[in-house]
PDB file of N, CA and C in Angstrom:
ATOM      1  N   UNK A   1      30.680  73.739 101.208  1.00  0.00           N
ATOM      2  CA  UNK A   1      31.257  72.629 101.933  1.00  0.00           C
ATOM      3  C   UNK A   1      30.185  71.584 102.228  1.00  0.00           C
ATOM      4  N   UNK A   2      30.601  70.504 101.849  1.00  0.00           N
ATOM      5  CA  UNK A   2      30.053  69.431 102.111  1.00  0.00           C
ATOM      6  C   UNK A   2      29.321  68.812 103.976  1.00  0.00           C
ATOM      7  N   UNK A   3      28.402  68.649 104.073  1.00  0.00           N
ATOM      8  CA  UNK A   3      28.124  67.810 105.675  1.00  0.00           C
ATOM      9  C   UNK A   3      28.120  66.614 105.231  1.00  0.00           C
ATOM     10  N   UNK A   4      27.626  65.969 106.494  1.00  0.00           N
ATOM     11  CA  UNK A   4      27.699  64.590 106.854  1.00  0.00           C
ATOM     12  C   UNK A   4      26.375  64.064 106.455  1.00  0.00           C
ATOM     13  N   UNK A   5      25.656  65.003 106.733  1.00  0.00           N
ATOM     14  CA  UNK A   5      24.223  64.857 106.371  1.00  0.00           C
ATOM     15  C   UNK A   5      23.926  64.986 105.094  1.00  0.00           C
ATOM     16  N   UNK A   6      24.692  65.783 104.256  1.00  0.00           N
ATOM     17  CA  UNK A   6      24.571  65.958 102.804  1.00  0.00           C
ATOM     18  C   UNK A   6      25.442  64.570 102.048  1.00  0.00           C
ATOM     19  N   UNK A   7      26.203  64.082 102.783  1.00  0.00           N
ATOM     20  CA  UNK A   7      26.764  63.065 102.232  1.00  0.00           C
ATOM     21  C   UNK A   7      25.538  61.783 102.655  1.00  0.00           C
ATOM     22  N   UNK A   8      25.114  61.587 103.561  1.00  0.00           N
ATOM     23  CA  UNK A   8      24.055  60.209 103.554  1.00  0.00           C
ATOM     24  C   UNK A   8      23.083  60.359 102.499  1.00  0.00           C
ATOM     25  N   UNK A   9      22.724  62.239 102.510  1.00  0.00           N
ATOM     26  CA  UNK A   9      21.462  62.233 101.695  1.00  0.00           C
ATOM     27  C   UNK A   9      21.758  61.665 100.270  1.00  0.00           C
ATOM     28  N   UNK A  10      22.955  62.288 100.156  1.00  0.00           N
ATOM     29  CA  UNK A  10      23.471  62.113  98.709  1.00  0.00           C
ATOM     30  C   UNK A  10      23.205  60.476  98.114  1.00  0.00           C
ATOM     31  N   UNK A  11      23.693  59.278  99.240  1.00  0.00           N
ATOM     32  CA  UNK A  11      24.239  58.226  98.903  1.00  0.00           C
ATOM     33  C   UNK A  11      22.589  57.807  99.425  1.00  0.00           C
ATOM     34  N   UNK A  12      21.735  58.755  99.821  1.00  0.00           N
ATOM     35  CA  UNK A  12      20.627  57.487 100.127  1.00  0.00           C
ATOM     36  C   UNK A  12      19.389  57.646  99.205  1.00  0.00           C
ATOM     37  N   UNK A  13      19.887  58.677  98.201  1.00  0.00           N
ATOM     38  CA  UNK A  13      19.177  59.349  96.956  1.00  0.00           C
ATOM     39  C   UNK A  13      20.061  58.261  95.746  1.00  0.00           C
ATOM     40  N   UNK A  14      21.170  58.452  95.399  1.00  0.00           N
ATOM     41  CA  UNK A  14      21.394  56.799  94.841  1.00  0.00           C
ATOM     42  C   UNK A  14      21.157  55.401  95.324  1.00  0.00           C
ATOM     43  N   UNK A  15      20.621  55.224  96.187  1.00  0.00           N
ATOM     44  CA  UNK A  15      20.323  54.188  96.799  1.00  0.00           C
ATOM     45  C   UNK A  15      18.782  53.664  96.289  1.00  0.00           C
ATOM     46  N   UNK A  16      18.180  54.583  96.334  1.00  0.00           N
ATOM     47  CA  UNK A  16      16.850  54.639  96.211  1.00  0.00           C
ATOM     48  C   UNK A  16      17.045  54.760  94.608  1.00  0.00           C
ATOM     49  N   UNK A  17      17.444  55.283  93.866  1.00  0.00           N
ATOM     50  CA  UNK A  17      17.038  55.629  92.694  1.00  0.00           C
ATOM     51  C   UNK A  17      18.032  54.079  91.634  1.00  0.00           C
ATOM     52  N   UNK A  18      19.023  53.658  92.599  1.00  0.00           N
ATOM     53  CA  UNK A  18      19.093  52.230  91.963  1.00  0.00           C
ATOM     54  C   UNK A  18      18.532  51.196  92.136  1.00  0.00           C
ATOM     55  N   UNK A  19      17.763  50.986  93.597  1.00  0.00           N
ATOM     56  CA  UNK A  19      16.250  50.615  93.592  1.00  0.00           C
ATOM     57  C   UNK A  19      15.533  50.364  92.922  1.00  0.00           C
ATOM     58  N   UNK A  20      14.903  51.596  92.404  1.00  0.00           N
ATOM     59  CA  UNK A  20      13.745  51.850  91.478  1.00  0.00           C
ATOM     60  C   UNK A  20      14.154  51.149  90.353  1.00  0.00           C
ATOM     61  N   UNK A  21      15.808  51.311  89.583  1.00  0.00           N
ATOM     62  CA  UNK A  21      16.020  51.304  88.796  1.00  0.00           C
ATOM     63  C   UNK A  21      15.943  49.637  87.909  1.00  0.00           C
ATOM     64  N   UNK A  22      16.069  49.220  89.471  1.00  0.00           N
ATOM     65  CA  UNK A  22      16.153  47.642  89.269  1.00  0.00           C
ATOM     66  C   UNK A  22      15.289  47.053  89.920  1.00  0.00           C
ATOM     67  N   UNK A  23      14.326  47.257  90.187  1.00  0.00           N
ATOM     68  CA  UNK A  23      12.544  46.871  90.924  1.00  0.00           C
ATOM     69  C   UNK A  23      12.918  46.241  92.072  1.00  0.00           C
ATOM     70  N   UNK A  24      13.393  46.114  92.752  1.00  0.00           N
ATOM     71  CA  UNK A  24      14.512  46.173  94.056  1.00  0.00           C
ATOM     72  C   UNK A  24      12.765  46.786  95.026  1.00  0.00           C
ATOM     73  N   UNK A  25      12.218  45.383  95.830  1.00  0.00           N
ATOM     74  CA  UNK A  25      11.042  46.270  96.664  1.00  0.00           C
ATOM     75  C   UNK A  25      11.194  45.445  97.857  1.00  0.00           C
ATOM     76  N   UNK A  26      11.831  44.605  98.167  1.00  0.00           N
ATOM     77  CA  UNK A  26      12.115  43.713  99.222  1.00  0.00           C
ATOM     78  C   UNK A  26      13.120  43.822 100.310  1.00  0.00           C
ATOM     79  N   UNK A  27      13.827  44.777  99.607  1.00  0.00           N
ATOM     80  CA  UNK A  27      15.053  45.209 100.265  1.00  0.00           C
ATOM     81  C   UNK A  27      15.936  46.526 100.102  1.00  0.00           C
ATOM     82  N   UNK A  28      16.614  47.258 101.185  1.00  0.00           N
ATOM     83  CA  UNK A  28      16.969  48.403 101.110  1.00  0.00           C
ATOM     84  C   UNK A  28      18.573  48.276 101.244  1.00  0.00           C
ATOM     85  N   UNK A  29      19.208  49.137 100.665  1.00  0.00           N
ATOM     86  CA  UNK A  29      20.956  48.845 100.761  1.00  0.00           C
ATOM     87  C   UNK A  29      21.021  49.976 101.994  1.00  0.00           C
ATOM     88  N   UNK A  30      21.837  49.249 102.670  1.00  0.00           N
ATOM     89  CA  UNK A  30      22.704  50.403 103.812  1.00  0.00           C
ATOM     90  C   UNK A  30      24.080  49.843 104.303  1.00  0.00           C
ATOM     91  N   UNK A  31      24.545  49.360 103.169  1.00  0.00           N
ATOM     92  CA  UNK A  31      26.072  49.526 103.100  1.00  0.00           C
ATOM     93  C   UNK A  31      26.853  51.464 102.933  1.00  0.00           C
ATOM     94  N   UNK A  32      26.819  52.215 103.331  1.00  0.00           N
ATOM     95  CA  UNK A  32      26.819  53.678 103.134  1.00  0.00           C
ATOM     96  C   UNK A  32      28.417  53.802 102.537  1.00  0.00           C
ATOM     97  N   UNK A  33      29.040  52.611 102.644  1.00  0.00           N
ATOM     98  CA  UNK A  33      30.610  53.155 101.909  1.00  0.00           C
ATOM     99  C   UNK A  33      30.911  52.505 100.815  1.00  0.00           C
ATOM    100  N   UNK A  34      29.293  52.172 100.254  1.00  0.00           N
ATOM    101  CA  UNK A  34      29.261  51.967  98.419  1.00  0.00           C
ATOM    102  C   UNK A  34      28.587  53.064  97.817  1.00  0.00           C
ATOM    103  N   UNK A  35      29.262  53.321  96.463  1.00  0.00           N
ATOM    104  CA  UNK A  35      28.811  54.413  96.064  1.00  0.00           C
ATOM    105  C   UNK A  35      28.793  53.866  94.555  1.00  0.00           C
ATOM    106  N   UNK A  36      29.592  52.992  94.326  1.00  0.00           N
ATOM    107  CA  UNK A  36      29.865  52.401  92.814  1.00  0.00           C
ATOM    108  C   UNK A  36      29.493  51.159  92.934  1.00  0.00           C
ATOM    109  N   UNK A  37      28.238  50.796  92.262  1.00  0.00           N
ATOM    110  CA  UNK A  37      27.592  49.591  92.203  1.00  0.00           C
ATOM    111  C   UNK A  37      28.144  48.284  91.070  1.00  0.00           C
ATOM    112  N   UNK A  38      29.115  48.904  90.318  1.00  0.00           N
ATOM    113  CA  UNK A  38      29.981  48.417  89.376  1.00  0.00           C
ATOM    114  C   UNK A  38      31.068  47.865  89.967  1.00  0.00           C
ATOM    115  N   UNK A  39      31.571  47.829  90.838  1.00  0.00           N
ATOM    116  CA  UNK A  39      32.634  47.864  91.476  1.00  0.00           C
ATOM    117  C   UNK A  39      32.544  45.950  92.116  1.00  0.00           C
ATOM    118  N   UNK A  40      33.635  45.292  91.837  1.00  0.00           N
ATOM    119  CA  UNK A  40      33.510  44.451  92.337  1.00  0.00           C
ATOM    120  C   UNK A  40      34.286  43.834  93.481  1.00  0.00           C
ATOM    121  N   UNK A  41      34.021  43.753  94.735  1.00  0.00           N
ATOM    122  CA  UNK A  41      34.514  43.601  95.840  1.00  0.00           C
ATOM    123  C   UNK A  41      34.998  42.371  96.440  1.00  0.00           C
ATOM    124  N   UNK A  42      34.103  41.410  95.676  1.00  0.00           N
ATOM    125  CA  UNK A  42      34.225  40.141  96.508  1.00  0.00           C
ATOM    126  C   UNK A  42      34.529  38.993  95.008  1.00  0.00           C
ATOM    127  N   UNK A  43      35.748  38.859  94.028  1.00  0.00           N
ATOM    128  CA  UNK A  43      36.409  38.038  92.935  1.00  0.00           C
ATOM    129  C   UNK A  43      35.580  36.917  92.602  1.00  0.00           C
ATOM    130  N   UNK A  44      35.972  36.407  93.879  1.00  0.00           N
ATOM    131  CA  UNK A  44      35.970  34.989  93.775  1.00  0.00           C
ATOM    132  C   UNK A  44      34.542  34.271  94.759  1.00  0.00           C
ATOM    133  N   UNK A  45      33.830  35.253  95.222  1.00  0.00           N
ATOM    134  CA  UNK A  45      32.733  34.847  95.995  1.00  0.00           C
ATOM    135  C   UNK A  45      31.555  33.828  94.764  1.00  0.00           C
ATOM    136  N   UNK A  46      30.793  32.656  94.846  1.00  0.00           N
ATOM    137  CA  UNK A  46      30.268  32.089  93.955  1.00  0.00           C
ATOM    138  C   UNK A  46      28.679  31.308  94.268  1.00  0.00           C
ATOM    139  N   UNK A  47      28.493  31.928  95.618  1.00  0.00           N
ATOM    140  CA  UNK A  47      27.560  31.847  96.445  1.00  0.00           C
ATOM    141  C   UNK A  47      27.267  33.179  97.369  1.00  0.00           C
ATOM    142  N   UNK A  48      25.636  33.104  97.808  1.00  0.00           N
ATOM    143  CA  UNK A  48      25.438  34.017  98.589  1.00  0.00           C
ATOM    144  C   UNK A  48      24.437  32.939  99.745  1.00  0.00           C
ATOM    145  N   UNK A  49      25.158  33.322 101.044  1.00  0.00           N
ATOM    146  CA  UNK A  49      24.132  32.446 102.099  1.00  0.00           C
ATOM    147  C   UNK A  49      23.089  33.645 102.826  1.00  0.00           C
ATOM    148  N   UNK A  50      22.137  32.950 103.175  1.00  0.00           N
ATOM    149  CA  UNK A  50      21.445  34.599 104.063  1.00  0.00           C
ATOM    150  C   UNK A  50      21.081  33.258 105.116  1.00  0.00           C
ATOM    151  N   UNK A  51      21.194  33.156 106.172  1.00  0.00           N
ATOM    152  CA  UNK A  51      20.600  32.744 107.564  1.00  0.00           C
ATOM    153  C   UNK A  51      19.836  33.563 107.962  1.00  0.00           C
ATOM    154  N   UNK A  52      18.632  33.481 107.690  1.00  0.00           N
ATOM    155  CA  UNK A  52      17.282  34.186 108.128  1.00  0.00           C
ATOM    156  C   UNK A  52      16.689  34.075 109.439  1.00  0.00           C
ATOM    157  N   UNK A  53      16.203  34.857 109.798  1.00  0.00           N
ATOM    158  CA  UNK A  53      15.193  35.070 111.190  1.00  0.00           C
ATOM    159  C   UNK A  53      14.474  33.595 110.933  1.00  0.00           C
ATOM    160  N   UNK A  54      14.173  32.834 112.180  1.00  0.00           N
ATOM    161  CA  UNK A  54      13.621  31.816 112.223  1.00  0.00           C
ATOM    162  C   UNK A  54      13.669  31.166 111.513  1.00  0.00           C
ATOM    163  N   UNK A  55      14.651  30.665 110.778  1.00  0.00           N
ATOM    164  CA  UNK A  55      15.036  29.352 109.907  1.00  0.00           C
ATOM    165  C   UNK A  55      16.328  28.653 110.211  1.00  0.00           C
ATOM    166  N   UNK A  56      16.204  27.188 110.002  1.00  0.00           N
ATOM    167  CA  UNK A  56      17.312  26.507 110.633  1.00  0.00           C
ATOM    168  C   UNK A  56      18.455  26.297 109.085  1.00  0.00           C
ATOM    169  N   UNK A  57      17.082  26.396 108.147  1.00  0.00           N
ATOM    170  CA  UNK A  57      18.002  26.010 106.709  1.00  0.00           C
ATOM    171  C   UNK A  57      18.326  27.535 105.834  1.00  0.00           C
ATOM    172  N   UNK A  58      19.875  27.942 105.646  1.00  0.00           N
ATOM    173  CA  UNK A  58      19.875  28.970 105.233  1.00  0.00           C
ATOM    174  C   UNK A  58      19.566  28.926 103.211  1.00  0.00           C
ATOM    175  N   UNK A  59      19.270  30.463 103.107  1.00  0.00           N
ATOM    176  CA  UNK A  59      18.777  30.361 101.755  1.00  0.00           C
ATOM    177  C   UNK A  59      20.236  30.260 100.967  1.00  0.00           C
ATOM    178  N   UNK A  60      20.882  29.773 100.038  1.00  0.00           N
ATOM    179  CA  UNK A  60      21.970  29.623  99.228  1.00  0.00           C
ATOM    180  C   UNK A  60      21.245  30.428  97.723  1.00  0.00           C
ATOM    181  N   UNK A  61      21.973  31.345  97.627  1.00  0.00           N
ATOM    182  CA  UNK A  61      21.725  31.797  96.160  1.00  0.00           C
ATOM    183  C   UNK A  61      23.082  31.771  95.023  1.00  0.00           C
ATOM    184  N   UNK A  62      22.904  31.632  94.165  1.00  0.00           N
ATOM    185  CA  UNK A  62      24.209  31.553  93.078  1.00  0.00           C
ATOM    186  C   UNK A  62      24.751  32.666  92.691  1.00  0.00           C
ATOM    187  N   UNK A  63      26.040  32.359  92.583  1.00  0.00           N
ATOM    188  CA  UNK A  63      26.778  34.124  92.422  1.00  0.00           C
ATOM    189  C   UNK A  63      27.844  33.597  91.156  1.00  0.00           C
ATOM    190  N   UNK A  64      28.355  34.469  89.489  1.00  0.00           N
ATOM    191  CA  UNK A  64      28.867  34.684  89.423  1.00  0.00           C
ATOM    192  C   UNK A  64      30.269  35.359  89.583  1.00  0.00           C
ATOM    193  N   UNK A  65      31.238  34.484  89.486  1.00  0.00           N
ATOM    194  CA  UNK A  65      32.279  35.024  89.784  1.00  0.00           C
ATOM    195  C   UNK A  65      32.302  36.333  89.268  1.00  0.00           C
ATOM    196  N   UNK A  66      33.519  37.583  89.807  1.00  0.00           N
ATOM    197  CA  UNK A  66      33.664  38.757  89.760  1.00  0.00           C
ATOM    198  C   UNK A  66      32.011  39.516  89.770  1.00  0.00           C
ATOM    199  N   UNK A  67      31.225  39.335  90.450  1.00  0.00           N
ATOM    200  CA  UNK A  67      29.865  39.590  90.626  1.00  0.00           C
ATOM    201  C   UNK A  67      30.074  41.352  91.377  1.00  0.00           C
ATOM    202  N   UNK A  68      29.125  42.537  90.765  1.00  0.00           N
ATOM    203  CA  UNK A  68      29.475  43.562  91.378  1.00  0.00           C
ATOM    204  C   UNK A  68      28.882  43.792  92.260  1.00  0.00           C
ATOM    205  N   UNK A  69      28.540  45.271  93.201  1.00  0.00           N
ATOM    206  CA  UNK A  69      28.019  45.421  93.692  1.00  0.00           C
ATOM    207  C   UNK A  69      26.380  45.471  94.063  1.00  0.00           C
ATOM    208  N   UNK A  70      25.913  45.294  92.371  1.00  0.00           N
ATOM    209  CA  UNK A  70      24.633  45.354  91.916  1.00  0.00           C
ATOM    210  C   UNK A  70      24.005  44.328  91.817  1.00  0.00           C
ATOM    211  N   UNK A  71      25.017  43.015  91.195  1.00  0.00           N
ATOM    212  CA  UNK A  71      24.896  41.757  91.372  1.00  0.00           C
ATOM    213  C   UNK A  71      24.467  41.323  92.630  1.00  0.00           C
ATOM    214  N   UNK A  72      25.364  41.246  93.960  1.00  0.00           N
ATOM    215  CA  UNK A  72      25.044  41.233  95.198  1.00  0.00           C
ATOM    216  C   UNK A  72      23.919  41.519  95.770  1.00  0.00           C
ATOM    217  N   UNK A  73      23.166  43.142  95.347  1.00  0.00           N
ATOM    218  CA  UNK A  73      22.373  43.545  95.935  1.00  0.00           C
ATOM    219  C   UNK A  73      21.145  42.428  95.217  1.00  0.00           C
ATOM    220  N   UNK A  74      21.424  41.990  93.921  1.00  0.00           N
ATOM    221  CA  UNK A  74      20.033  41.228  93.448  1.00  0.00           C
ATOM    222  C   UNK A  74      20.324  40.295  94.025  1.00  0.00           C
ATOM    223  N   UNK A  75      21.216  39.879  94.187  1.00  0.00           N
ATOM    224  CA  UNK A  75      21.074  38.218  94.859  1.00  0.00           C
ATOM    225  C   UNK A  75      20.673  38.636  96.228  1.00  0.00           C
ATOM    226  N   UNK A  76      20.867  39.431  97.163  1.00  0.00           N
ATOM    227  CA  UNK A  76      20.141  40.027  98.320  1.00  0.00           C
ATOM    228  C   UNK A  76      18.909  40.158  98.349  1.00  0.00           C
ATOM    229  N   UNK A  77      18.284  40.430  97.044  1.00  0.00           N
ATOM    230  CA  UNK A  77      17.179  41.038  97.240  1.00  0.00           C
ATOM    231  C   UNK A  77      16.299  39.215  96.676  1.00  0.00           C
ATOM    232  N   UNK A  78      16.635  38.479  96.016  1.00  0.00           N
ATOM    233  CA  UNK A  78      16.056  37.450  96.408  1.00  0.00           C
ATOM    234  C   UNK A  78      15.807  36.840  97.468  1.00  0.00           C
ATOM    235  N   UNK A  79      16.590  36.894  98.145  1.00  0.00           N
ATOM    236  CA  UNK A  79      17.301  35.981  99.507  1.00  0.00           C
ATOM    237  C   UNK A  79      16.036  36.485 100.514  1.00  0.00           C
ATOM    238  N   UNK A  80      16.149  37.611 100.579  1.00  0.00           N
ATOM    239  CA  UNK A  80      14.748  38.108 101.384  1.00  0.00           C
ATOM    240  C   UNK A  80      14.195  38.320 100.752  1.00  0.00           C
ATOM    241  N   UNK A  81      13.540  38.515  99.577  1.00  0.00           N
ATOM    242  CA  UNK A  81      11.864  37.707  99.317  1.00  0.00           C
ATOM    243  C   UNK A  81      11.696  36.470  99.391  1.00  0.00           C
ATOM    244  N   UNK A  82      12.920  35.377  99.464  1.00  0.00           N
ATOM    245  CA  UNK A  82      12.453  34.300  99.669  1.00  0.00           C
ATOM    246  C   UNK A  82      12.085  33.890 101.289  1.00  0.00           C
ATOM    247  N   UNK A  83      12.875  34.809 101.465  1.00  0.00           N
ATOM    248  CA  UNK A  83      12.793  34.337 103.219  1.00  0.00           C
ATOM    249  C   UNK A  83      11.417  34.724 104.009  1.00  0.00           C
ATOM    250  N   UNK A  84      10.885  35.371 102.832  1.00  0.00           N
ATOM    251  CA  UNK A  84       9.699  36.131 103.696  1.00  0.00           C
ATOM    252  C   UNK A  84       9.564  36.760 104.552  1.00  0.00           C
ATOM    253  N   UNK A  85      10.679  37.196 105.494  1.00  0.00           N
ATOM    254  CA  UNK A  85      10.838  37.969 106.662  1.00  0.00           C
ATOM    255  C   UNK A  85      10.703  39.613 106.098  1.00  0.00           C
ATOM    256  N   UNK A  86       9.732  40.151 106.108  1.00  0.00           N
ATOM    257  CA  UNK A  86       9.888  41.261 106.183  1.00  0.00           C
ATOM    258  C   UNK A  86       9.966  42.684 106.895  1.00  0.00           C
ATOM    259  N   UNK A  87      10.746  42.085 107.884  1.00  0.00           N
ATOM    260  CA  UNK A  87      11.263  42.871 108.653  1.00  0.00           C
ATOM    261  C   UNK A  87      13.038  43.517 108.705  1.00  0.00           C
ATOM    262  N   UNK A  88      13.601  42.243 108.502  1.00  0.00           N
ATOM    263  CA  UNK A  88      14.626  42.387 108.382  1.00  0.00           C
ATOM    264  C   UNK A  88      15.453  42.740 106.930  1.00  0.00           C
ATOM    265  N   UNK A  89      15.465  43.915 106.250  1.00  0.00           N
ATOM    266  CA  UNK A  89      15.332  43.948 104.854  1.00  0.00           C
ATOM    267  C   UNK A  89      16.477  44.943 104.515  1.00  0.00           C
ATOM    268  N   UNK A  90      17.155  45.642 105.588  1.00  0.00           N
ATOM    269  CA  UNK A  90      18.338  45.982 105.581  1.00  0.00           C
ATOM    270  C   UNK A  90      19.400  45.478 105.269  1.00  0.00           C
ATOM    271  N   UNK A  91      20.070  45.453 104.194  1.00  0.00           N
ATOM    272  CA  UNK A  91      21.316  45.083 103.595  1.00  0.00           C
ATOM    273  C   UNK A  91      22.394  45.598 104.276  1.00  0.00           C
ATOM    274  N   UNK A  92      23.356  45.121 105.065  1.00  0.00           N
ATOM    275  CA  UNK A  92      24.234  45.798 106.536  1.00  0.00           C
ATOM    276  C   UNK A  92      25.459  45.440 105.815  1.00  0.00           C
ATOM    277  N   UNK A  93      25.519  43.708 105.777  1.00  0.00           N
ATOM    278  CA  UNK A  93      27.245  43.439 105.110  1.00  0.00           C
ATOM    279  C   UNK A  93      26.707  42.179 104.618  1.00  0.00           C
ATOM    280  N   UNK A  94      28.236  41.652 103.981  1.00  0.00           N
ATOM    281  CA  UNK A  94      28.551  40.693 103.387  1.00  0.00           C
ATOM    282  C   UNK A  94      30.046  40.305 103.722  1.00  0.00           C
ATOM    283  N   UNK A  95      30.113  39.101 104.596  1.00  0.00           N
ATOM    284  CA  UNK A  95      31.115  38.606 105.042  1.00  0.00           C
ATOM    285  C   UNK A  95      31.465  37.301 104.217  1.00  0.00           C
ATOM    286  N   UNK A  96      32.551  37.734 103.719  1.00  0.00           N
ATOM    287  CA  UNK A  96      33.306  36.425 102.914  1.00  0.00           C
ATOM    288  C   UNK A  96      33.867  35.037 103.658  1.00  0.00           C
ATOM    289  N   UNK A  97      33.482  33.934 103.258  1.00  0.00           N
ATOM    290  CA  UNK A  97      34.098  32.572 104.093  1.00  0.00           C
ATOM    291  C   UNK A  97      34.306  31.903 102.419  1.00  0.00           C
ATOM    292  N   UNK A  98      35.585  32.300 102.276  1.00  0.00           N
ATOM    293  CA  UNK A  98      36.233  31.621 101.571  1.00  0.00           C
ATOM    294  C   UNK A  98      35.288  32.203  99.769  1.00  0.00           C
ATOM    295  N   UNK A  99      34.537  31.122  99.343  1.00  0.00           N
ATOM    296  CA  UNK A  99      33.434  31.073  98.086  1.00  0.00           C
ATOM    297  C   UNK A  99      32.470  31.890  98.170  1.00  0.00           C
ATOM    298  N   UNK A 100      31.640  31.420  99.775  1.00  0.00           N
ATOM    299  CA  UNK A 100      30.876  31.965 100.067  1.00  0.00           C
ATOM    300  C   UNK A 100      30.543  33.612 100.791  1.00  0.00           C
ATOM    301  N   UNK A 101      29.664  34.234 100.355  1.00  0.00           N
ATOM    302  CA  UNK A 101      29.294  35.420 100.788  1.00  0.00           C
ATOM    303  C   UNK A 101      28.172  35.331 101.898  1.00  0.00           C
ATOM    304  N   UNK A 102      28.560  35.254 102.986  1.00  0.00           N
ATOM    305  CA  UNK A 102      26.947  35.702 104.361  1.00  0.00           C
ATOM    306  C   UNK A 102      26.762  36.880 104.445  1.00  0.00           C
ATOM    307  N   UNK A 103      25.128  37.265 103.674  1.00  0.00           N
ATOM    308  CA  UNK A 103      24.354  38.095 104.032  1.00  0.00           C
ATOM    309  C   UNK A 103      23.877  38.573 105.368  1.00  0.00           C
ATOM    310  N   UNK A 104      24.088  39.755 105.707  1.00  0.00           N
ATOM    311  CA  UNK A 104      23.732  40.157 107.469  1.00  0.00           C
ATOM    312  C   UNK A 104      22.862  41.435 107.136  1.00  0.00           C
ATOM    313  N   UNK A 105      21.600  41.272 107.504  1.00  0.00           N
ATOM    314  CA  UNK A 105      20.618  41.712 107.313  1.00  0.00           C
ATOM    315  C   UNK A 105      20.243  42.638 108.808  1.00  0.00           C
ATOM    316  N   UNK A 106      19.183  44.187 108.524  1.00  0.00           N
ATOM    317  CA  UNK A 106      19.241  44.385 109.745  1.00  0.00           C
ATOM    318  C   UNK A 106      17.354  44.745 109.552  1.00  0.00           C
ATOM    319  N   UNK A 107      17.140  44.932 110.635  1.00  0.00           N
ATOM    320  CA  UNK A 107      15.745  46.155 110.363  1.00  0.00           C
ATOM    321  C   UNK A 107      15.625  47.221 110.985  1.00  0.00           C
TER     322      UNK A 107
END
């Protein structure tokens, strides 16, 4: 039988190992109720905004439409290396406004 604990480990051992897979060093996923990085969640999203720690101007990154979960995480993982904040490098959510996708980052 499965735990709870065997289920994070599980999903934080793919987490890490799609990471690696994609040189992903700026940022960590902890969305925990993705498991399929193929999977596309957000159609019609065609932008990604991140409003960063101490910045008034948010970073805008470009998103193909039907963009997956993997997609997202790279456009995430620009967004904070550009932002330079490295603190906040937790990938939490992605809230849809309409086109746009806001990145909510944690540490």
């Amino acid at each position: 039988m499965s735990t709870k604990k065997d289920d994070f480990d599980a999903k934080n051992e793919l987490y890490k190992s799609v990471a690696k897979e994609n040189g992903f060093r700026h940022s960590i996923w902890s969305i925990y109720a993705v498991t399929d990085f193929a999977q596309i969640p957000f159609p019609n999203a065609t932008k990604l905004m991140y409003e960063y720690y101490d910045s008034d101007d948010p970073l805008e990154i470009p998103l193909s439409r039907n963009s997956s979960y993997l997609d997202l995480w790279k456009a995430a993982e620009i967004a904070i290396q550009k932002s330079k904040d490295e603190h906040h490098i937790f990938i939490e959510n992605f809230v849809e406004d309409g086109e746009v996708l806001i990145l909510e980052t944690g540490s």
